[in-house]
Structures are given as C-alpha cells and as structure tokens.
C-alpha atoms as a PDB file:
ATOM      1  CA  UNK A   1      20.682  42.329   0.269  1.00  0.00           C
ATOM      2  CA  UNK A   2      23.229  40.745   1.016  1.00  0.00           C
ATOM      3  CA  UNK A   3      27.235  41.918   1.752  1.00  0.00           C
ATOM      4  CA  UNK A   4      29.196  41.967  -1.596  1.00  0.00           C
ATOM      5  CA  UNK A   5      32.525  40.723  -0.768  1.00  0.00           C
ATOM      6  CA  UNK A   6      35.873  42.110  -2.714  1.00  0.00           C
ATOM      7  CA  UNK A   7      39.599  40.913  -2.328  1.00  0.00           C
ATOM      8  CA  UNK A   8      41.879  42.778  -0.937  1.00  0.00           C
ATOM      9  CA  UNK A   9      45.706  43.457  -2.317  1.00  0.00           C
ATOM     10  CA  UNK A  10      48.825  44.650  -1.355  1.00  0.00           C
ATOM     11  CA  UNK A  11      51.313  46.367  -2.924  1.00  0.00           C
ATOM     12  CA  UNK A  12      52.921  43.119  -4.863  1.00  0.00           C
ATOM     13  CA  UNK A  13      49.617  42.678  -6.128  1.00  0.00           C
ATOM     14  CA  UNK A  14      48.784  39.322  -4.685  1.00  0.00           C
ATOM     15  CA  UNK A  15      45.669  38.994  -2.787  1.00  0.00           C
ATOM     16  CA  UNK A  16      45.940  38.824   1.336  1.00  0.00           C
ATOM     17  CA  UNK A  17      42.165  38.794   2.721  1.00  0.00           C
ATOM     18  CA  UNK A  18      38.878  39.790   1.678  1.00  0.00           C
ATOM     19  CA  UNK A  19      36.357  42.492   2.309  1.00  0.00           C
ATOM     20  CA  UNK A  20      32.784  43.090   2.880  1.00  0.00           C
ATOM     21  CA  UNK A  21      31.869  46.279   1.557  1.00  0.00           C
ATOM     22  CA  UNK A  22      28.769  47.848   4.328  1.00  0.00           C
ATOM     23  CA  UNK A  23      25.488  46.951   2.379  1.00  0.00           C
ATOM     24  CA  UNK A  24      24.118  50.473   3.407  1.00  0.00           C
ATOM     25  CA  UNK A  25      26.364  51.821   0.615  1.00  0.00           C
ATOM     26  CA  UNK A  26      27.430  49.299  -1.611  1.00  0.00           C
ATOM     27  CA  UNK A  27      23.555  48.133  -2.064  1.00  0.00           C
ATOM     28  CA  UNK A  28      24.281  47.405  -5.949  1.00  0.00           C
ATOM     29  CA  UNK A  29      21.346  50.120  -6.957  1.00  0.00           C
ATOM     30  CA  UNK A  30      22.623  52.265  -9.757  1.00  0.00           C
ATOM     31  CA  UNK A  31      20.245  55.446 -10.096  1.00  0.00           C
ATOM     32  CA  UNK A  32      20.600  56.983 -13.773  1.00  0.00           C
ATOM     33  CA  UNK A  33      19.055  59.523 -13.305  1.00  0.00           C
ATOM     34  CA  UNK A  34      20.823  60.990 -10.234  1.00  0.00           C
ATOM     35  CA  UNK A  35      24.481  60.575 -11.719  1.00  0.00           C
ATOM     36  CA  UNK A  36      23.158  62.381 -14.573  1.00  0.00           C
ATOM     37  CA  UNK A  37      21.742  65.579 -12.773  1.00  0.00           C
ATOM     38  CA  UNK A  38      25.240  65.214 -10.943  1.00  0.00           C
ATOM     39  CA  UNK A  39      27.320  64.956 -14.128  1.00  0.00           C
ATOM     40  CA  UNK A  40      25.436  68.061 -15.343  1.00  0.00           C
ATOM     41  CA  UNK A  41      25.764  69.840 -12.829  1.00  0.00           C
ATOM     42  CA  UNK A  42      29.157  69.398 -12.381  1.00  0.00           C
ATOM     43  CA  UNK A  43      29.870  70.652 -16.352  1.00  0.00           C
ATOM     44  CA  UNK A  44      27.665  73.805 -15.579  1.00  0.00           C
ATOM     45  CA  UNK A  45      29.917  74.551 -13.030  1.00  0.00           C
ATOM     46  CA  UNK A  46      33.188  74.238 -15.643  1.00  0.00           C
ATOM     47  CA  UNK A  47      32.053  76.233 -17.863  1.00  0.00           C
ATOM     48  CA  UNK A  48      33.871  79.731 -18.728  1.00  0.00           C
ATOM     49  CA  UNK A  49      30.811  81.866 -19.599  1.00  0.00           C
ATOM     50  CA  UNK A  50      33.269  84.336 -21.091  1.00  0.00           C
ATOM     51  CA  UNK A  51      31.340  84.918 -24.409  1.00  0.00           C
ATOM     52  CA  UNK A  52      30.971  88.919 -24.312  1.00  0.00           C
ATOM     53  CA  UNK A  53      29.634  91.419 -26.711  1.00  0.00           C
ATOM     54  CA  UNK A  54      28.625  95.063 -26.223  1.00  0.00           C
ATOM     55  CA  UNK A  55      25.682  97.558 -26.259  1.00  0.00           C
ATOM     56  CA  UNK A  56      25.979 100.835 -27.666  1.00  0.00           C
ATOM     57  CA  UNK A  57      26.953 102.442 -24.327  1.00  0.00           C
ATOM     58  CA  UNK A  58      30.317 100.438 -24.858  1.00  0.00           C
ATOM     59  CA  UNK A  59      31.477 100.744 -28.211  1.00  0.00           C
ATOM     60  CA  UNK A  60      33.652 103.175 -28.533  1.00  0.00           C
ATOM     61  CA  UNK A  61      33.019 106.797 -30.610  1.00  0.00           C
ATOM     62  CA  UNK A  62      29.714 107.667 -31.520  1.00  0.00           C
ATOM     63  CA  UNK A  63      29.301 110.434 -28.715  1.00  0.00           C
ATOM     64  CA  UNK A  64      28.549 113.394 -31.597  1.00  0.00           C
ATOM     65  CA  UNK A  65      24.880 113.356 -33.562  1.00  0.00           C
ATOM     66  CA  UNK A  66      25.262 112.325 -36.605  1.00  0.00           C
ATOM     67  CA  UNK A  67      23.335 114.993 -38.482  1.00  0.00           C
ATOM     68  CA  UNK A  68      21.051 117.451 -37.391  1.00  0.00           C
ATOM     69  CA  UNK A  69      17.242 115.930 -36.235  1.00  0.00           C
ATOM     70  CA  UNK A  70      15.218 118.076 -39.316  1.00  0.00           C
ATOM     71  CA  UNK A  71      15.657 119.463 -42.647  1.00  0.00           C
ATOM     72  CA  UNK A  72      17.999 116.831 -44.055  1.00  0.00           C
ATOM     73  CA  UNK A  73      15.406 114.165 -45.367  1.00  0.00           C
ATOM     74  CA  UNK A  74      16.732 111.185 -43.694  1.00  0.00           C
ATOM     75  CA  UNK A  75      15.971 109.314 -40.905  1.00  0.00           C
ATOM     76  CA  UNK A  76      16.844 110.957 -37.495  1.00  0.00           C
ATOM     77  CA  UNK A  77      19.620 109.655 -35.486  1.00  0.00           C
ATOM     78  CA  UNK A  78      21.294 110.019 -32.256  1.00  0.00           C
ATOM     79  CA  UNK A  79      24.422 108.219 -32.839  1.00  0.00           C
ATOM     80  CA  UNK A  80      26.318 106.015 -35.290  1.00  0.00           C
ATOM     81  CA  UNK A  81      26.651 103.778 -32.305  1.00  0.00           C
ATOM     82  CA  UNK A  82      23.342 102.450 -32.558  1.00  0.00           C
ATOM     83  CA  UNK A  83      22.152  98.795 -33.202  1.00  0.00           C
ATOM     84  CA  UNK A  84      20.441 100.213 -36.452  1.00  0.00           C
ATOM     85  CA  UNK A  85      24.282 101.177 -37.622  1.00  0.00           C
ATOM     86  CA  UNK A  86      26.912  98.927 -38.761  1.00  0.00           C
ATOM     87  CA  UNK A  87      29.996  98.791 -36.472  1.00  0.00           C
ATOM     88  CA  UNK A  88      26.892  99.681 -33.816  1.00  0.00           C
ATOM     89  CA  UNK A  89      26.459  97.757 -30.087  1.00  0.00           C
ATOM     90  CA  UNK A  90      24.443  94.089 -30.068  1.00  0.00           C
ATOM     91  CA  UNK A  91      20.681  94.427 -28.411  1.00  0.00           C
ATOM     92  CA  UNK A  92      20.625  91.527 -26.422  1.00  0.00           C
ATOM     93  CA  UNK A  93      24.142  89.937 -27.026  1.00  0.00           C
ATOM     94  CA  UNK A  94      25.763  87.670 -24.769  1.00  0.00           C
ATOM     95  CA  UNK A  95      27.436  88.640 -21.391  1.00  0.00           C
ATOM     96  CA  UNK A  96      29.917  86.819 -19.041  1.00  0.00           C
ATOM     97  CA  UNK A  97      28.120  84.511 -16.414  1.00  0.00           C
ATOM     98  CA  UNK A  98      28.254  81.627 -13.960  1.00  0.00           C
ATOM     99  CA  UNK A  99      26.639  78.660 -15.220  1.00  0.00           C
ATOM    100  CA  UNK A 100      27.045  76.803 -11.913  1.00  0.00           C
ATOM    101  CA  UNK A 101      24.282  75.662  -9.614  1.00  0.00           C
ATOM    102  CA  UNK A 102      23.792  73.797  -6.515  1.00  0.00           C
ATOM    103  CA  UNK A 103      22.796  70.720  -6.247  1.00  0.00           C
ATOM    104  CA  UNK A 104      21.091  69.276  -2.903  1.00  0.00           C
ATOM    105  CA  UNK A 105      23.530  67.230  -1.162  1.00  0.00           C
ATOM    106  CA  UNK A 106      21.513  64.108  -0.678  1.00  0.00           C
ATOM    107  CA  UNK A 107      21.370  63.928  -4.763  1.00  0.00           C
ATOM    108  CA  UNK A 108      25.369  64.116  -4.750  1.00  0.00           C
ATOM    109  CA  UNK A 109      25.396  61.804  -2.223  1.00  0.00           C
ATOM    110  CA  UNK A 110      23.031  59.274  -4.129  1.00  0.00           C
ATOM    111  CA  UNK A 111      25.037  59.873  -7.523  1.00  0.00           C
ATOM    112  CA  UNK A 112      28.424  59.260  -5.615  1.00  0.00           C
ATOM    113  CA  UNK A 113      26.966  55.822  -4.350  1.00  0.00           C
ATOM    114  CA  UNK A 114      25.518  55.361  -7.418  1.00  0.00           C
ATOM    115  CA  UNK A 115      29.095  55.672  -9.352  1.00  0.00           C
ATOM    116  CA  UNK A 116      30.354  53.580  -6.716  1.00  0.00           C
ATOM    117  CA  UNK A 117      27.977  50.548  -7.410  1.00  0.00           C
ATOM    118  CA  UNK A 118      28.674  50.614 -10.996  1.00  0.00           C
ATOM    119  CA  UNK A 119      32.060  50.294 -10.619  1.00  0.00           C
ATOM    120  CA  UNK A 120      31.727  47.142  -8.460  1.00  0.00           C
ATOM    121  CA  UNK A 121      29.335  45.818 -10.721  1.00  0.00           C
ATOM    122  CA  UNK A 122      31.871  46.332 -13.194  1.00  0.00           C
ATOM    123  CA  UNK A 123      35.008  44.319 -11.557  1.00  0.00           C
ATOM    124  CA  UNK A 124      36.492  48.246 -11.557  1.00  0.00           C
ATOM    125  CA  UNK A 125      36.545  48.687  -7.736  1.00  0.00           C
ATOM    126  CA  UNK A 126      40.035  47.472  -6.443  1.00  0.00           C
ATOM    127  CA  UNK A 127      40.779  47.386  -2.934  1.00  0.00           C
ATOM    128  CA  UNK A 128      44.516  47.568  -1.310  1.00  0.00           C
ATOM    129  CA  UNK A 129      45.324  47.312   2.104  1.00  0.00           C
ATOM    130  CA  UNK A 130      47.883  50.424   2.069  1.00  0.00           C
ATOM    131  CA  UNK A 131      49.646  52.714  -0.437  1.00  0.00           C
ATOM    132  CA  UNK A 132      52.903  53.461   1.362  1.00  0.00           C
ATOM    133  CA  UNK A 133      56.271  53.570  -0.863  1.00  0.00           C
ATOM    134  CA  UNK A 134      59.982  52.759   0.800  1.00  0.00           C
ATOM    135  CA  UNK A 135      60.899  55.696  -1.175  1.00  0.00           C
ATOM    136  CA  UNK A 136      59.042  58.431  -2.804  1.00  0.00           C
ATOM    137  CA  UNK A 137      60.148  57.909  -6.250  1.00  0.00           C
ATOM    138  CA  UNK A 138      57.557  57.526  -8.920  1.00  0.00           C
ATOM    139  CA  UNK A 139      59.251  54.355 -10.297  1.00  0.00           C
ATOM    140  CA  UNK A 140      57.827  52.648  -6.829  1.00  0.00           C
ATOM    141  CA  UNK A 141      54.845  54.285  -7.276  1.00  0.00           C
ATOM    142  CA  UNK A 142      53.860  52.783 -10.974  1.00  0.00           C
ATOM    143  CA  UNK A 143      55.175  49.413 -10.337  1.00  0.00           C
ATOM    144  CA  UNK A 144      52.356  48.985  -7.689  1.00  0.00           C
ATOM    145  CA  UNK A 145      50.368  50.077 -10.663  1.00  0.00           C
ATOM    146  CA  UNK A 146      52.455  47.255 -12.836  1.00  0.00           C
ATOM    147  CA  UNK A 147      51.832  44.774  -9.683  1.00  0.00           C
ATOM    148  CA  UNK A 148      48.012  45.049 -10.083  1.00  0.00           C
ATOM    149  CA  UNK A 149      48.344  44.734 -13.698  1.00  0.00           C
ATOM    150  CA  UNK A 150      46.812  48.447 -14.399  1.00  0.00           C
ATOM    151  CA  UNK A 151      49.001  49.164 -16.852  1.00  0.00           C
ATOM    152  CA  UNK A 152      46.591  48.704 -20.091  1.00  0.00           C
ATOM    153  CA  UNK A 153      47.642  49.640 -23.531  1.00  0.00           C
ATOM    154  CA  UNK A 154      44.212  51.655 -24.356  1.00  0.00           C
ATOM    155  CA  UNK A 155      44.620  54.976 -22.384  1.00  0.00           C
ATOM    156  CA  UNK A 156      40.801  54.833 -22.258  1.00  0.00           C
ATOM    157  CA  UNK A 157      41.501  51.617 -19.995  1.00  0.00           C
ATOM    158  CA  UNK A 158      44.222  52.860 -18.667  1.00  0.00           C
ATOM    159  CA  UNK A 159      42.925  55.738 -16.672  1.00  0.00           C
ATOM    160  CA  UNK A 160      42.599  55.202 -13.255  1.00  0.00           C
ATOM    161  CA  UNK A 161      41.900  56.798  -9.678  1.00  0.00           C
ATOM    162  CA  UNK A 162      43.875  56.818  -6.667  1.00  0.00           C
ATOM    163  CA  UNK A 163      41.439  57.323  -3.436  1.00  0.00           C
ATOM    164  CA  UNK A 164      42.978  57.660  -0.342  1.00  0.00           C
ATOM    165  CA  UNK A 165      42.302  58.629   3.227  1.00  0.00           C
ATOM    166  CA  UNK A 166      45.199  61.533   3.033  1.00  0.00           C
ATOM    167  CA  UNK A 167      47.839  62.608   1.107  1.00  0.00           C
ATOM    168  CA  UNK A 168      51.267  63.592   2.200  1.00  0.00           C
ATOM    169  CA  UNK A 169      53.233  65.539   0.305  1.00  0.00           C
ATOM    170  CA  UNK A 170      56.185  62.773  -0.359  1.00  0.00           C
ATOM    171  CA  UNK A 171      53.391  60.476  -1.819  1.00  0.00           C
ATOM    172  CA  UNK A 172      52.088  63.246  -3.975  1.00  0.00           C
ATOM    173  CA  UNK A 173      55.638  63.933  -5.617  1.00  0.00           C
ATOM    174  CA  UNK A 174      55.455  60.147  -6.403  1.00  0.00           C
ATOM    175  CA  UNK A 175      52.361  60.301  -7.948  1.00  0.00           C
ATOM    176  CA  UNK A 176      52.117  63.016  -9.628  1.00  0.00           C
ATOM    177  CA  UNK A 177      53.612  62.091 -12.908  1.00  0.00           C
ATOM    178  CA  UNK A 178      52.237  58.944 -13.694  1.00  0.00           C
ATOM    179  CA  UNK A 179      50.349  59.233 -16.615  1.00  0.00           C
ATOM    180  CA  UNK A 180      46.556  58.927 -16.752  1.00  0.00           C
ATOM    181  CA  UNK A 181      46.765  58.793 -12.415  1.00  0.00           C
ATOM    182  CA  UNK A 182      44.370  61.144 -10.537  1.00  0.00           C
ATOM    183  CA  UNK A 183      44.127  61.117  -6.931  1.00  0.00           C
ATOM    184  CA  UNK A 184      42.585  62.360  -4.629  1.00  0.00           C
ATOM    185  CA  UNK A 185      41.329  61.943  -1.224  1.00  0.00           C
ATOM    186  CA  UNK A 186      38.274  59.991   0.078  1.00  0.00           C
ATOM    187  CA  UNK A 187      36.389  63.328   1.656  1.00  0.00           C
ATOM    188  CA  UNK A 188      36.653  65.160  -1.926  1.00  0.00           C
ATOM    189  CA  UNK A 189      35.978  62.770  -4.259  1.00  0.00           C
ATOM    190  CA  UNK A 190      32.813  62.937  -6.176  1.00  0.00           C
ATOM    191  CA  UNK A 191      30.644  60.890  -9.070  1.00  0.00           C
ATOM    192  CA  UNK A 192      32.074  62.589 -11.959  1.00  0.00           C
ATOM    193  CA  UNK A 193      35.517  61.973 -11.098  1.00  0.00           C
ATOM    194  CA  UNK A 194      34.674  58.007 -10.302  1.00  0.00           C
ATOM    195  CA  UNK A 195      32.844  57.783 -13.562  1.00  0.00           C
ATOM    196  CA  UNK A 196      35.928  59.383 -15.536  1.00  0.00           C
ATOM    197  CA  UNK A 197      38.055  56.990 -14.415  1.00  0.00           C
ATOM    198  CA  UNK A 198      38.124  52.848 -16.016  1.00  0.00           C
ATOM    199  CA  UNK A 199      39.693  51.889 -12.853  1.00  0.00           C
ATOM    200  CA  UNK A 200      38.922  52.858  -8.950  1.00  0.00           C
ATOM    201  CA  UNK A 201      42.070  51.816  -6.857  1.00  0.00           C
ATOM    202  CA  UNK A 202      40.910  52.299  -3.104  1.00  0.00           C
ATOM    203  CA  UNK A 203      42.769  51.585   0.111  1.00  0.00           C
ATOM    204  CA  UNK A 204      41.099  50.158   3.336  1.00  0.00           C
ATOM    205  CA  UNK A 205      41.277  53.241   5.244  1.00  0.00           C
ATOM    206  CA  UNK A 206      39.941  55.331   2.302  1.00  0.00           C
ATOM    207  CA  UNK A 207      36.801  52.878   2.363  1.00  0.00           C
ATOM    208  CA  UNK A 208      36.618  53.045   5.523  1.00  0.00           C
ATOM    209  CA  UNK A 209      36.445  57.390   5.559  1.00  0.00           C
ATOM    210  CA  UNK A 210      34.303  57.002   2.576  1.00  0.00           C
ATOM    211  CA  UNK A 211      31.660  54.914   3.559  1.00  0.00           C
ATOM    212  CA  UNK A 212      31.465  57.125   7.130  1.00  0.00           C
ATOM    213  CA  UNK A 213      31.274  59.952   4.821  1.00  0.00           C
ATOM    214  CA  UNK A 214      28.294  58.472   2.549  1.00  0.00           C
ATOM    215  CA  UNK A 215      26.265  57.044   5.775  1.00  0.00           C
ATOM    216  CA  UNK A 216      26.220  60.762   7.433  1.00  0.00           C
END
C-alpha cells in the first residue's frame, strides 16, 4: 500500500511541510472487531463492582433460637436470621468484585492501530510540528486550538486529544483547563481514548514515539 501523506502545521495554524505516515502502521485496515474486544475490555476494567448484600452470617442479631426445636407445632428454626425470615441474609446475593481482565497485548496493539486508521480515514488525524507556548498561560494554549480552527460549537465535535511525546509540568498547567482537552502522552495512550475523542491533534515527535511504540 502505499504511504498516506498528511500536512503538517504549526502553531499559527498554517501548513509548513508534509508527512508520510510509516505504512507498517498507518496501513488504512480498520479491524472491528479488535477495537471492540478493546473497548470492552477497557469498561470491565471501570467498573465499581461495589453492589454488596449479605448472608445470614452478617446480618446483625439473630444469634438466640427462636423457639425451642419440639413441642411447639411450628416449623423448627435456628435463627430469625435465616433466608426463610424476613429482614433474613440473601442466598446468593451480589458481592464486591473486579470486573477487569487482560487483554493480550498484540490485540491492544491492533485496536490502537486500528483507532488510529479510522481517524485518518476520517480527516481527524492532525499533525503539528511542536506544541511549545512563549508562556504557559492557557490563553496561548487555546488559541493554537483557535489557529487550527478546533474550536467547534457541538461539544461532541469539539472534543479533542492532545498526544505528545512528554509533558512538562508548565505545559500541563496550560492545558489543563481547556474545556473538552485531554492529553496525554504518546507511550500511554490507548484505542478507547482515540476513539472518544472527534479530533486527534499529534505532534511530530509524538508520531514519531508512537509509531516506534506500535512497530515493537
């Protein structure tokens, strides 16, 4: 196949050179099926599992028989604590647990790609040739957003990703309260994160980091 080319920007938003993106990775395959085992996955792993109920050993009270076991008539009974009794423990109720599970790594690795391709195919990939700010002040920050013309009215087109190759902590303080912004760095990110996001804002170095990450 051949190399799919993409412009490259800087921070005034006009385009300075292009790109070709390494065909190992950017191979325009989207697998389906892969990004959804890795989407699943990754909600398995968010859930709280907190939902709790309990047996008749931990409901409180019940310790004393309730009447004696012959010569009353009735049923015999060990305790008013029992699953028979209202107020009694639940047989078989649920119990806090971890939902998570692993997923091979060459799957994540394929649904990462995956995520990737789509958002090429989609004109959603945008490549700049550095994120650096004269001064760490968020105003900077979001008018590089305003440059690139990310700024859409529909917060459902409006959320974006920043990818870079590392964070510093001046950066961070500039980013970090721009609405509908996540960031993170190339060596974390992962499908479900891509595929949340309408817009992927990558720099040079971050491709570079990622697609050394995704050809290991």
């Amino acid at each position: 196949m051949e190399a799919i080319t993409l412009p490259v920007f800087n921070k005034e938003g006009k385009e300075i050179e292009s790109i070709k993106l390494d065909a190992s990775v950017f191979d325009g395959m989207v697998n389906d099926a892969v990004i959804y085992q890795a989407i699943m996955a990754y909600r398995a792993g968010k859930r709280g599992g907190l939902a709790a109920t309990k047996t008749r050993g931990e409901v409180s009270g019940g310790g004393k028989k309730p009447w004696k076991q012959k010569g009353t008539g009735r049923a015999r009974h060990g305790s008013i604590r029992s699953p028979l009794w209202r107020h009694g423990g639940v047989v078989f109720g649920p119990h806090p647990r971890d939902f998570s599970y692993a997923l091979p790594k060459k799957i994540k690795t394929l649904a990462l790609k995956s995520s990737l391709n789509a958002k090429v195919k989609e004109n959603n990939l945008i490549v700049l040739d550095a994120f650096e700010l004269d001064k760490p002040k968020s105003k900077e920050a979001a008018r590089v957003f305003l440059n690139l013309k990310l700024n859409g009215k529909d917060k459902k087109d409006a959320r974006k990703l920043l990818l870079l190759e590392k964070i510093d902590n001046k950066l961070l303080l500039a980013l970090r309260n721009i609405d509908l912004l996540d960031i993170n760095v190339t060596g974390n990110t992962n499908a479900m994160e891509v595929l949340s996001s309408k817009k992927v804002i990558i720099t040079k170095d971050g491709l570079a980091d990622l697609v050394k990450r995704l050809k290991k």
